[in-house]
N, C-alpha and C. Protein backbone atom coordinates (compact mmCIF):
# COMPACT_ATOMS: atom_id res chain seq x y z
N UNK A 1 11.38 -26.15 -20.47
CA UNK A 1 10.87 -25.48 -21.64
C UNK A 1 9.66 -24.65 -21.24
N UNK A 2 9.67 -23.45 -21.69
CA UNK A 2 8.69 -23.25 -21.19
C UNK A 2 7.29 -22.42 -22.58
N UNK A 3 6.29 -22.39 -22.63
CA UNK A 3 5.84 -22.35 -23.55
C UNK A 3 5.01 -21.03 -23.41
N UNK A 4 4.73 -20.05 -24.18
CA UNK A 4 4.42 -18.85 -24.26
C UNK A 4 2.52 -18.73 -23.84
N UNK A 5 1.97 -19.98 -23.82
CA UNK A 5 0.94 -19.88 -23.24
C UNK A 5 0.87 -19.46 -21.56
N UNK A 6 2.08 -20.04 -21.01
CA UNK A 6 1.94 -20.12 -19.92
C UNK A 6 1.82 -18.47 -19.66
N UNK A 7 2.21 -17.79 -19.80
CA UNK A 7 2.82 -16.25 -19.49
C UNK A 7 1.02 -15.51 -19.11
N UNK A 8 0.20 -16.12 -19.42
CA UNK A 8 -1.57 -16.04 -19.26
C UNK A 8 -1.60 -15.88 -17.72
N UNK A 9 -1.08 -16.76 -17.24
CA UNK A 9 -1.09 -17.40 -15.39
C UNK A 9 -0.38 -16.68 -14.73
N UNK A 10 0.26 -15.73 -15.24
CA UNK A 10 0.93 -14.98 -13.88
C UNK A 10 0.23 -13.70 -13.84
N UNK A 11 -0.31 -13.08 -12.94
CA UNK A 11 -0.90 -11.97 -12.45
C UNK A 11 -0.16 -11.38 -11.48
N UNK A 12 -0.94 -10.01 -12.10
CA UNK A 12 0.04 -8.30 -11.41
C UNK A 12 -0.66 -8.61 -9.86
N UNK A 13 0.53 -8.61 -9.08
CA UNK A 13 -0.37 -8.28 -7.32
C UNK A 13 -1.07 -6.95 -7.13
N UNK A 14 -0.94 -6.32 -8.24
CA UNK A 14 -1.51 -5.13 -7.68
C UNK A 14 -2.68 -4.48 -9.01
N UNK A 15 -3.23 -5.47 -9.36
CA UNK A 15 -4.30 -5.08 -10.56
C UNK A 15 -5.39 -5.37 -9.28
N UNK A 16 -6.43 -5.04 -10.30
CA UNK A 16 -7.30 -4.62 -9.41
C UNK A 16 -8.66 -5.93 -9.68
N UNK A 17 -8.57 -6.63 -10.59
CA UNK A 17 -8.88 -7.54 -10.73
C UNK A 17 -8.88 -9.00 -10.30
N UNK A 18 -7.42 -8.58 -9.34
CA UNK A 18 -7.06 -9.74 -8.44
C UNK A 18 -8.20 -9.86 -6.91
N UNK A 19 -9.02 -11.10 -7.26
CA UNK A 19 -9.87 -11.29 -6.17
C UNK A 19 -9.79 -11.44 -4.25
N UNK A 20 -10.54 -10.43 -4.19
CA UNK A 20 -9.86 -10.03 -2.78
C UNK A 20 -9.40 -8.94 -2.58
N UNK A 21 -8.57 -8.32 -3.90
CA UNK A 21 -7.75 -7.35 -3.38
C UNK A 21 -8.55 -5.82 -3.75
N UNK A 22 -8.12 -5.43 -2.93
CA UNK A 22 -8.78 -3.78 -3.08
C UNK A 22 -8.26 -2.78 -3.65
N UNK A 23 -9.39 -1.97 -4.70
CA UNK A 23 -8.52 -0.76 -5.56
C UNK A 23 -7.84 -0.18 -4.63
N UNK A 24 -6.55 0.48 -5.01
CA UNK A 24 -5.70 1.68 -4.06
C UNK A 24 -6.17 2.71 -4.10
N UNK A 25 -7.44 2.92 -5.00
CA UNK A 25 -8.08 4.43 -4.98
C UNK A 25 -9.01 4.35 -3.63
N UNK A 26 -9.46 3.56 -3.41
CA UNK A 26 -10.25 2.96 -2.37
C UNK A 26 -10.00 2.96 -1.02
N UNK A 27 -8.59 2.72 -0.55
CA UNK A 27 -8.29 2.61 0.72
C UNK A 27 -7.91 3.86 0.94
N UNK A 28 -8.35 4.80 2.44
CA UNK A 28 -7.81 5.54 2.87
C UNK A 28 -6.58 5.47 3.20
N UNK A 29 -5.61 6.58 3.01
CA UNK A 29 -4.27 6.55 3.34
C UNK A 29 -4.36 6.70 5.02
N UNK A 30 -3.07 5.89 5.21
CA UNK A 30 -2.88 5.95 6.75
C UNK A 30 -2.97 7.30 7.54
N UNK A 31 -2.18 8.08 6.62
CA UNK A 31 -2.03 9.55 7.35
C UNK A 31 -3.74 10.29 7.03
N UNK A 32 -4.49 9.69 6.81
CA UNK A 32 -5.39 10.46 6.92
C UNK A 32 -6.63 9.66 7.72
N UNK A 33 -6.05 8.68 8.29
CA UNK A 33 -6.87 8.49 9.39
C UNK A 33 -6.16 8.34 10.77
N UNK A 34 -5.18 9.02 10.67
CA UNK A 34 -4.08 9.80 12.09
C UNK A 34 -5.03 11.48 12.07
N UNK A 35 -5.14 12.11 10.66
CA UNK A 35 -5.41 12.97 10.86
C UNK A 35 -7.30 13.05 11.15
N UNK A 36 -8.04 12.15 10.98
CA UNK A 36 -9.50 11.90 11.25
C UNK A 36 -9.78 11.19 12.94
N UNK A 37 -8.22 10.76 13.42
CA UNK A 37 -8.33 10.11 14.59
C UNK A 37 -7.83 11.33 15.84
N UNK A 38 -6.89 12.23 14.74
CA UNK A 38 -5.71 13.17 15.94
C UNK A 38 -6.47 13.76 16.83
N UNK A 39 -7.60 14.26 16.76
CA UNK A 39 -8.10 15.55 17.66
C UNK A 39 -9.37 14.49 18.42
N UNK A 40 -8.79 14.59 20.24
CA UNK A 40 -10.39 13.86 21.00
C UNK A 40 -11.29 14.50 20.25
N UNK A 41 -11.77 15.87 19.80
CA UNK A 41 -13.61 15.83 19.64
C UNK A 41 -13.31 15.05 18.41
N UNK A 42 -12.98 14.87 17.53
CA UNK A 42 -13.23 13.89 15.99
C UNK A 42 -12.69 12.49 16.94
N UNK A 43 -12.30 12.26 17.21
CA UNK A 43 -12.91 10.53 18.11
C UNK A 43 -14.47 10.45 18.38
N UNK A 44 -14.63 11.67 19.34
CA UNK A 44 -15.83 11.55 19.67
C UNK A 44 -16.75 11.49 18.67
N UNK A 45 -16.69 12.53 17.54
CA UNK A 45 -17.75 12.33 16.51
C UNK A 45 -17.93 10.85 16.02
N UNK A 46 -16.59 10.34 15.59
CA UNK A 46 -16.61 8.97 15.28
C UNK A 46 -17.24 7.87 16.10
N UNK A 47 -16.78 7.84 17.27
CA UNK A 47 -17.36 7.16 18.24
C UNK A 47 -18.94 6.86 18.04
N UNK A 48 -19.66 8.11 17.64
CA UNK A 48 -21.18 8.72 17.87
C UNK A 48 -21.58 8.05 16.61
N UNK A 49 -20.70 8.08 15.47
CA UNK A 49 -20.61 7.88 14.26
C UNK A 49 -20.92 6.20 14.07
N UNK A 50 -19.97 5.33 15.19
CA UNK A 50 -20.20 4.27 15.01
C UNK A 50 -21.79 3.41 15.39
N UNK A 51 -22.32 4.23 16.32
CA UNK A 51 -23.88 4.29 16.91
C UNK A 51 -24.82 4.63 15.99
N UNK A 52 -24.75 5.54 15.38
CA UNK A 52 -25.85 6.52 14.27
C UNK A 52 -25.12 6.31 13.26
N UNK A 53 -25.22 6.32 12.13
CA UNK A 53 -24.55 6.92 11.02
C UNK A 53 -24.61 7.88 10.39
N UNK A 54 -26.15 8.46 10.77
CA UNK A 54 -26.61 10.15 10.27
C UNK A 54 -26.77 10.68 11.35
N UNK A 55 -26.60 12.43 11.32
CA UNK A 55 -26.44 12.86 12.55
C UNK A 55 -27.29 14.28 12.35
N UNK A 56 -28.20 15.14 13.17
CA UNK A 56 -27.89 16.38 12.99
C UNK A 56 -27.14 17.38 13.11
N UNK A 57 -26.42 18.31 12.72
CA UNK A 57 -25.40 18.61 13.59
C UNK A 57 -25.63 19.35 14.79
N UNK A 58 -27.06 20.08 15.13
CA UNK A 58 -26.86 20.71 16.62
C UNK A 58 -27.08 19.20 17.41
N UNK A 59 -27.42 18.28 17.10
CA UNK A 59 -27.62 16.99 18.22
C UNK A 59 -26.40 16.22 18.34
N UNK A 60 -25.45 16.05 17.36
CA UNK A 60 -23.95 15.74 17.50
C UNK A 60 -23.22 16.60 18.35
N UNK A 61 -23.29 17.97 17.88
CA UNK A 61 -22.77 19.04 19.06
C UNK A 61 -23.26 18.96 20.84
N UNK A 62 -24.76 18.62 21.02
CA UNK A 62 -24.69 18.16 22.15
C UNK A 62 -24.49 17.27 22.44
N UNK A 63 -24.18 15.85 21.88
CA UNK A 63 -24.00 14.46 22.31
C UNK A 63 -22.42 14.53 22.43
N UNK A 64 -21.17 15.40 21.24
CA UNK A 64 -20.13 15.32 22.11
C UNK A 64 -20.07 16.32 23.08
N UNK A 65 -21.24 17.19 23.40
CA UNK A 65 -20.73 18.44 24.37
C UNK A 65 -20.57 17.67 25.70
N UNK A 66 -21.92 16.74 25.58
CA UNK A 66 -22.15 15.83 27.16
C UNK A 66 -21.13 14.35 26.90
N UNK A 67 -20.32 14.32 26.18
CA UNK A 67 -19.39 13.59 26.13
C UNK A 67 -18.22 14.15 27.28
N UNK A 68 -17.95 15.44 26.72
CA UNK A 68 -16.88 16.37 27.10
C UNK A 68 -17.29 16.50 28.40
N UNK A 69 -18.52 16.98 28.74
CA UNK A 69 -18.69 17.31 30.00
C UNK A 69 -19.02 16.51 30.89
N UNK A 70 -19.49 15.12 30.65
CA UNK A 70 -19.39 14.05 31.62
C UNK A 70 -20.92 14.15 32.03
N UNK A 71 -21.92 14.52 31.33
CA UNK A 71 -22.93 14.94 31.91
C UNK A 71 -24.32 14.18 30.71
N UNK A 72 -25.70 14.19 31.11
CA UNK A 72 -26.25 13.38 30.19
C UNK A 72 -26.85 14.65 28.91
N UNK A 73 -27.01 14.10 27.90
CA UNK A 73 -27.25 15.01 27.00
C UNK A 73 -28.15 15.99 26.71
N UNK A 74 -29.38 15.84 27.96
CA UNK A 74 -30.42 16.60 28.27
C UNK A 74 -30.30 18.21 29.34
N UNK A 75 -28.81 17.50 29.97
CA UNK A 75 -28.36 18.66 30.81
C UNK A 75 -27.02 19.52 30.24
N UNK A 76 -26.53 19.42 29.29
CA UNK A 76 -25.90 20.56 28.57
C UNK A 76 -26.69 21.51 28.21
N UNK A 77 -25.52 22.55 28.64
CA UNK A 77 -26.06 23.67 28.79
C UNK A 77 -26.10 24.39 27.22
N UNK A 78 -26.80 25.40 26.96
CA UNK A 78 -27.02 26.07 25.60
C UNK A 78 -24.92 26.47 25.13
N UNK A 79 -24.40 26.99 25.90
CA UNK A 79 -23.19 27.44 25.81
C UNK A 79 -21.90 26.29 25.36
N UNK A 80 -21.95 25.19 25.89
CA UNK A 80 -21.56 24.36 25.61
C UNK A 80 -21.93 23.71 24.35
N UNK A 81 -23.22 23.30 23.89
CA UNK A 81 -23.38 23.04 22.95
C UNK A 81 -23.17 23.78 22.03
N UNK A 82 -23.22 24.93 22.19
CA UNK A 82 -22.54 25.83 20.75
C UNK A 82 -21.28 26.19 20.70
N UNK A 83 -20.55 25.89 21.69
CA UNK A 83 -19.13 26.11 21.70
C UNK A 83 -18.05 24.89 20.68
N UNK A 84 -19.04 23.86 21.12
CA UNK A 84 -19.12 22.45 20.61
C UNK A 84 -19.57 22.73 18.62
N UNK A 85 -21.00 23.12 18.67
CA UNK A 85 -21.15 22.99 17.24
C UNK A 85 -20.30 24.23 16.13
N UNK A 86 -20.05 25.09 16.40
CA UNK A 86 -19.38 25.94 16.17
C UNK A 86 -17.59 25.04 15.73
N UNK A 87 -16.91 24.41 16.91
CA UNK A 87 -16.23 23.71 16.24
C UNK A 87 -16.16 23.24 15.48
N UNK A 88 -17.32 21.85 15.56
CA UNK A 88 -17.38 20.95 14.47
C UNK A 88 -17.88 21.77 13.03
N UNK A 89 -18.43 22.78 13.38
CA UNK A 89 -18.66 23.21 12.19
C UNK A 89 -17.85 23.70 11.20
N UNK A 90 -16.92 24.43 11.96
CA UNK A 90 -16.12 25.22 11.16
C UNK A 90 -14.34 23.99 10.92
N UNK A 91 -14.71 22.99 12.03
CA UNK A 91 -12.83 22.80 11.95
C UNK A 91 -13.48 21.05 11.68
N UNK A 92 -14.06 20.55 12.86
CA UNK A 92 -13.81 19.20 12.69
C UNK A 92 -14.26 18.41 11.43
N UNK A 93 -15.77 18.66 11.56
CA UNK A 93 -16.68 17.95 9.82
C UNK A 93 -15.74 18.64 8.97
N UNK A 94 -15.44 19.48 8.44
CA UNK A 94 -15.07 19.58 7.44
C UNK A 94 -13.48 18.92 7.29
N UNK A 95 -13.14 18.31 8.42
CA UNK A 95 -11.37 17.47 8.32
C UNK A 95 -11.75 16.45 7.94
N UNK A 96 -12.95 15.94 8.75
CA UNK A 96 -13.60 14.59 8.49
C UNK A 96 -13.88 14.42 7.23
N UNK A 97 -14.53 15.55 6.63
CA UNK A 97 -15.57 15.55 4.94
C UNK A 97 -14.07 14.93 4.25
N UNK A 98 -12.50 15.97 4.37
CA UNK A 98 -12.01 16.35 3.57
C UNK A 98 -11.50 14.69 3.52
N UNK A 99 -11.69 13.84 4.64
CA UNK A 99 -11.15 12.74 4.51
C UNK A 99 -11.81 11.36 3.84
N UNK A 100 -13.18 11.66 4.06
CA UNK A 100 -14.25 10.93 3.15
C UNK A 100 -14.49 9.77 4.23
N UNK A 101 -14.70 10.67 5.49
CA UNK A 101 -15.19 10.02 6.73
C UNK A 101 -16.54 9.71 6.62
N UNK A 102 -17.30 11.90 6.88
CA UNK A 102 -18.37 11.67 6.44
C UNK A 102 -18.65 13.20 5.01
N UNK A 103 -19.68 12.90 5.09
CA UNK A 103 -20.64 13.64 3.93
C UNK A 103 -21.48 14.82 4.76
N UNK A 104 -21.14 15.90 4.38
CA UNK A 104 -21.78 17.17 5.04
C UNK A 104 -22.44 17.65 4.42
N UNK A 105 -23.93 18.25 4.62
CA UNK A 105 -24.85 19.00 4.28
C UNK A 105 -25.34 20.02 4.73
N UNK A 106 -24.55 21.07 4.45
CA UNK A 106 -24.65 22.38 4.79
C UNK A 106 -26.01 23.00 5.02
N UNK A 107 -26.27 22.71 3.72
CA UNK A 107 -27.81 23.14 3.80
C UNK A 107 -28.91 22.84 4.96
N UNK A 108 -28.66 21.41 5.28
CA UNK A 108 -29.55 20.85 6.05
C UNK A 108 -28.88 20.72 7.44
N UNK A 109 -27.38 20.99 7.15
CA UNK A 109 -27.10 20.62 8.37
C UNK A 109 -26.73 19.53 9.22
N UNK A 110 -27.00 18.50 8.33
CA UNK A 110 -26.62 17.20 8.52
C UNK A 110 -25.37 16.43 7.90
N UNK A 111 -24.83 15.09 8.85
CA UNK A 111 -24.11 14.77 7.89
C UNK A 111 -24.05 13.21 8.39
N UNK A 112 -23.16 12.24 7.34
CA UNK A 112 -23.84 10.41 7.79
C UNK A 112 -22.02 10.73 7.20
N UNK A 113 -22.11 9.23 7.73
CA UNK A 113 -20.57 8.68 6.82
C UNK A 113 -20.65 8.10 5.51
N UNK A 114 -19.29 8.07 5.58
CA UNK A 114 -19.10 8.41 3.71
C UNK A 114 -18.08 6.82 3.73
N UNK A 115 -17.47 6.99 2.60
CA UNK A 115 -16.65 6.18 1.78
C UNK A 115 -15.81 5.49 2.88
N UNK A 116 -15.47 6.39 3.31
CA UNK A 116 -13.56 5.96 4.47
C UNK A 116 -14.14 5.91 5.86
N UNK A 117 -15.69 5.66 6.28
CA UNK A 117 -15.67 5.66 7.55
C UNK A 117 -15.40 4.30 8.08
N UNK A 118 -15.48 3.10 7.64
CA UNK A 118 -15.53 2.04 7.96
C UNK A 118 -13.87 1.78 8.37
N UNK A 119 -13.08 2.63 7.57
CA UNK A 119 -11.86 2.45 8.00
C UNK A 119 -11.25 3.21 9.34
N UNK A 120 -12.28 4.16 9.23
CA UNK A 120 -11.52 4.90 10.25
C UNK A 120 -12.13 4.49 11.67
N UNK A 121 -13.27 3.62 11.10
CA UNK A 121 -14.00 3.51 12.71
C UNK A 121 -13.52 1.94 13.39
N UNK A 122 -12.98 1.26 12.34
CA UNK A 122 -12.04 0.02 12.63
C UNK A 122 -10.68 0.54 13.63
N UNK A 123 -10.09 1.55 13.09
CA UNK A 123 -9.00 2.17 13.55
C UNK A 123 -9.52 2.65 14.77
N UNK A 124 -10.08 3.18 14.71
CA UNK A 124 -10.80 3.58 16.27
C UNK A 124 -10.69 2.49 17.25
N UNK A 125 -11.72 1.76 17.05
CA UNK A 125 -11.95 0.36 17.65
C UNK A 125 -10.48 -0.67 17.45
N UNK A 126 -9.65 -0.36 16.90
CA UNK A 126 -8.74 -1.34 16.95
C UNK A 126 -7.74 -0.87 18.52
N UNK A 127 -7.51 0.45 18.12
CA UNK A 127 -6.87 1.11 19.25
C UNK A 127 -7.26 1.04 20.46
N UNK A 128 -8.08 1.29 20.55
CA UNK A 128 -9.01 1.08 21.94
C UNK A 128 -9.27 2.25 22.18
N UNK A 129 -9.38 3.03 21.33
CA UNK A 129 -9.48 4.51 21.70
C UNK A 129 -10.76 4.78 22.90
N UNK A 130 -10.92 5.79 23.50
CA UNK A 130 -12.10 5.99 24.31
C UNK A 130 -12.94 7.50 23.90
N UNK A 131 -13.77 7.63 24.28
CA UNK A 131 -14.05 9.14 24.33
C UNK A 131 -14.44 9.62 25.97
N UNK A 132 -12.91 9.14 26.25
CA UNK A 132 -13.11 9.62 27.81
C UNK A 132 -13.31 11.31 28.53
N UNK A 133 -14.14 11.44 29.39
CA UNK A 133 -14.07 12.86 29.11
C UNK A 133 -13.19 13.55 30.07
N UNK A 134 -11.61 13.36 29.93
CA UNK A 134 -10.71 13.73 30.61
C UNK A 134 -9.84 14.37 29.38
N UNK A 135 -10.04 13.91 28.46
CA UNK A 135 -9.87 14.67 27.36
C UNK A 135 -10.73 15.75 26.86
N UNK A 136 -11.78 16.35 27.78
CA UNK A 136 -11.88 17.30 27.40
C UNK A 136 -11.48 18.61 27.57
N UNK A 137 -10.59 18.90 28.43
CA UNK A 137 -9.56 20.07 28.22
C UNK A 137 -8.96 20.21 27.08
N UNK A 138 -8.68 19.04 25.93
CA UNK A 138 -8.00 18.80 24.61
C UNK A 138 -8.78 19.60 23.93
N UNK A 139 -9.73 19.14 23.71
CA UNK A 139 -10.71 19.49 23.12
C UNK A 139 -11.28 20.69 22.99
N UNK A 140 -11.56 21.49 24.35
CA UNK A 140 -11.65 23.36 24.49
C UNK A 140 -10.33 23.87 23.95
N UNK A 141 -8.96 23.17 24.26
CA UNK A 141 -8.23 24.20 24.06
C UNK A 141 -7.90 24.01 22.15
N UNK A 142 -8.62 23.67 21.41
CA UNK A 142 -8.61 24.02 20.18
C UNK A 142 -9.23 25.12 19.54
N UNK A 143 -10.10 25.63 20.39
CA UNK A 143 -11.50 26.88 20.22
C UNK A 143 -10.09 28.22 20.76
N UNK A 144 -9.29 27.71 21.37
CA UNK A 144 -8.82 29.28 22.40
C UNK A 144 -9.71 29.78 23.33
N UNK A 145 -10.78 29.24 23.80
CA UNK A 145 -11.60 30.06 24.87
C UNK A 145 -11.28 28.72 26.07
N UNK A 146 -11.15 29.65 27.32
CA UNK A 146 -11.54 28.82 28.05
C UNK A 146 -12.70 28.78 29.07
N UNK A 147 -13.65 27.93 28.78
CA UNK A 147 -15.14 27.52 29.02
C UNK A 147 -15.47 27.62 30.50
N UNK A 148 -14.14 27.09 30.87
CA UNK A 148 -14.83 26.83 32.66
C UNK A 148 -15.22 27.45 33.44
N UNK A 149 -16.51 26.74 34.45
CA UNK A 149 -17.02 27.67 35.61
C UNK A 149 -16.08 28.53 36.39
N UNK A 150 -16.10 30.20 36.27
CA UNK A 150 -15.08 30.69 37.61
C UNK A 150 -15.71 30.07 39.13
N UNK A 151 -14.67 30.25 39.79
CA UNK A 151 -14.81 29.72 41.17
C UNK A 151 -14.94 30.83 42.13
C-alpha cells in the first residue's frame, strides 16, 4: 500500500537542491575546456594561472614568452614578448574570457580567473599537461610569422 505522503521522499537527481550536487549552469561544458586547453600558449597561460591568479598582461606575455623560449624571464627579448602579448591579446584571453576562465580588463590590462578556472586548471593538472617548450613552434605558428633567428 502505498500512501500519498510518501511521494515527499523521492527527489529529482537533477534539482539543484540536491546536496552535493552542482547547478548545470555552473559547470563548464567539456568542449569548452578542450577549447581553453587546445592551443600550448593557453596551457601556458593557465599553467601561470595556477601560480598567480592575477596577472598583468605585458608580464604574462613575458612569462609565457620565456616559457616558449626556454629562457629566464629577465632575458626575453622586447620582440618576443610582444609577439607573445599581441597574441594573447587579440586571440588567446579573449577564448579564455569567452570561456569564463578568466576576467579581462582592457582598460587596465589585466586579468585574474574567473568562474570556470578551477575547472579548467584541474583538467590541466589531471592530464599531465606540461608547458614544455618544445611546443613552442605550436605556438608561433598561430601568429603566421616566423620568429626565428636566421642562421
Amino acid at each position: 500500500m502505498s500512501d500519498e505522503g510518501d511521494s515527499e521522499d523521492v527527489v529529482d537527481a537533477g534539482a539543484s537542491d540536491v546536496p552535493g550536487a552542482e547547478d548545470p549552469r555552473d559547470v563548464l561544458e567539456l568542449d569548452h575546456v578542450y577549447e581553453a586547453l587546445d592551443h600550448p600558449r593557453r596551457r601556458r597561460v593557465c599553467s601561470l594561472l595556477a601560480d598567480d591568479d592575477e596577472w598583468r598582461l605585458s608580464e604574462l606575455a613575458r612569462s609565457v614568452a620565456a616559457l616558449e623560449d626556454g629562457v629566464p624571464a629577465d632575458a626575453v627579448s622586447e620582440s618576443s614578448r610582444e609577439r607573445v602579448y599581441v597574441s594573447l591579446y587579440h586571440s588567446h584571453v579573449p577564448k579564455l574570457a569567452a570561456c569564463g576562465v578568466v576576467s579581462f580588463d582592457a582598460d587596465a590590462e589585466t586579468l585574474s580567473t574567473a568562474e570556470h578556472a578551477d575547472q579548467v586548471l584541474a583538467a590541466l593538472d589531471a592530464v599531465g599537461a606540461s608547458v614544455d617548450p618544445s611546443d613552442a613552434r605550436a605556438a608561433r605558428d598561430d601568429t603566421g610569422v616566423d620568429d626565428r633567428p636566421e642562421r
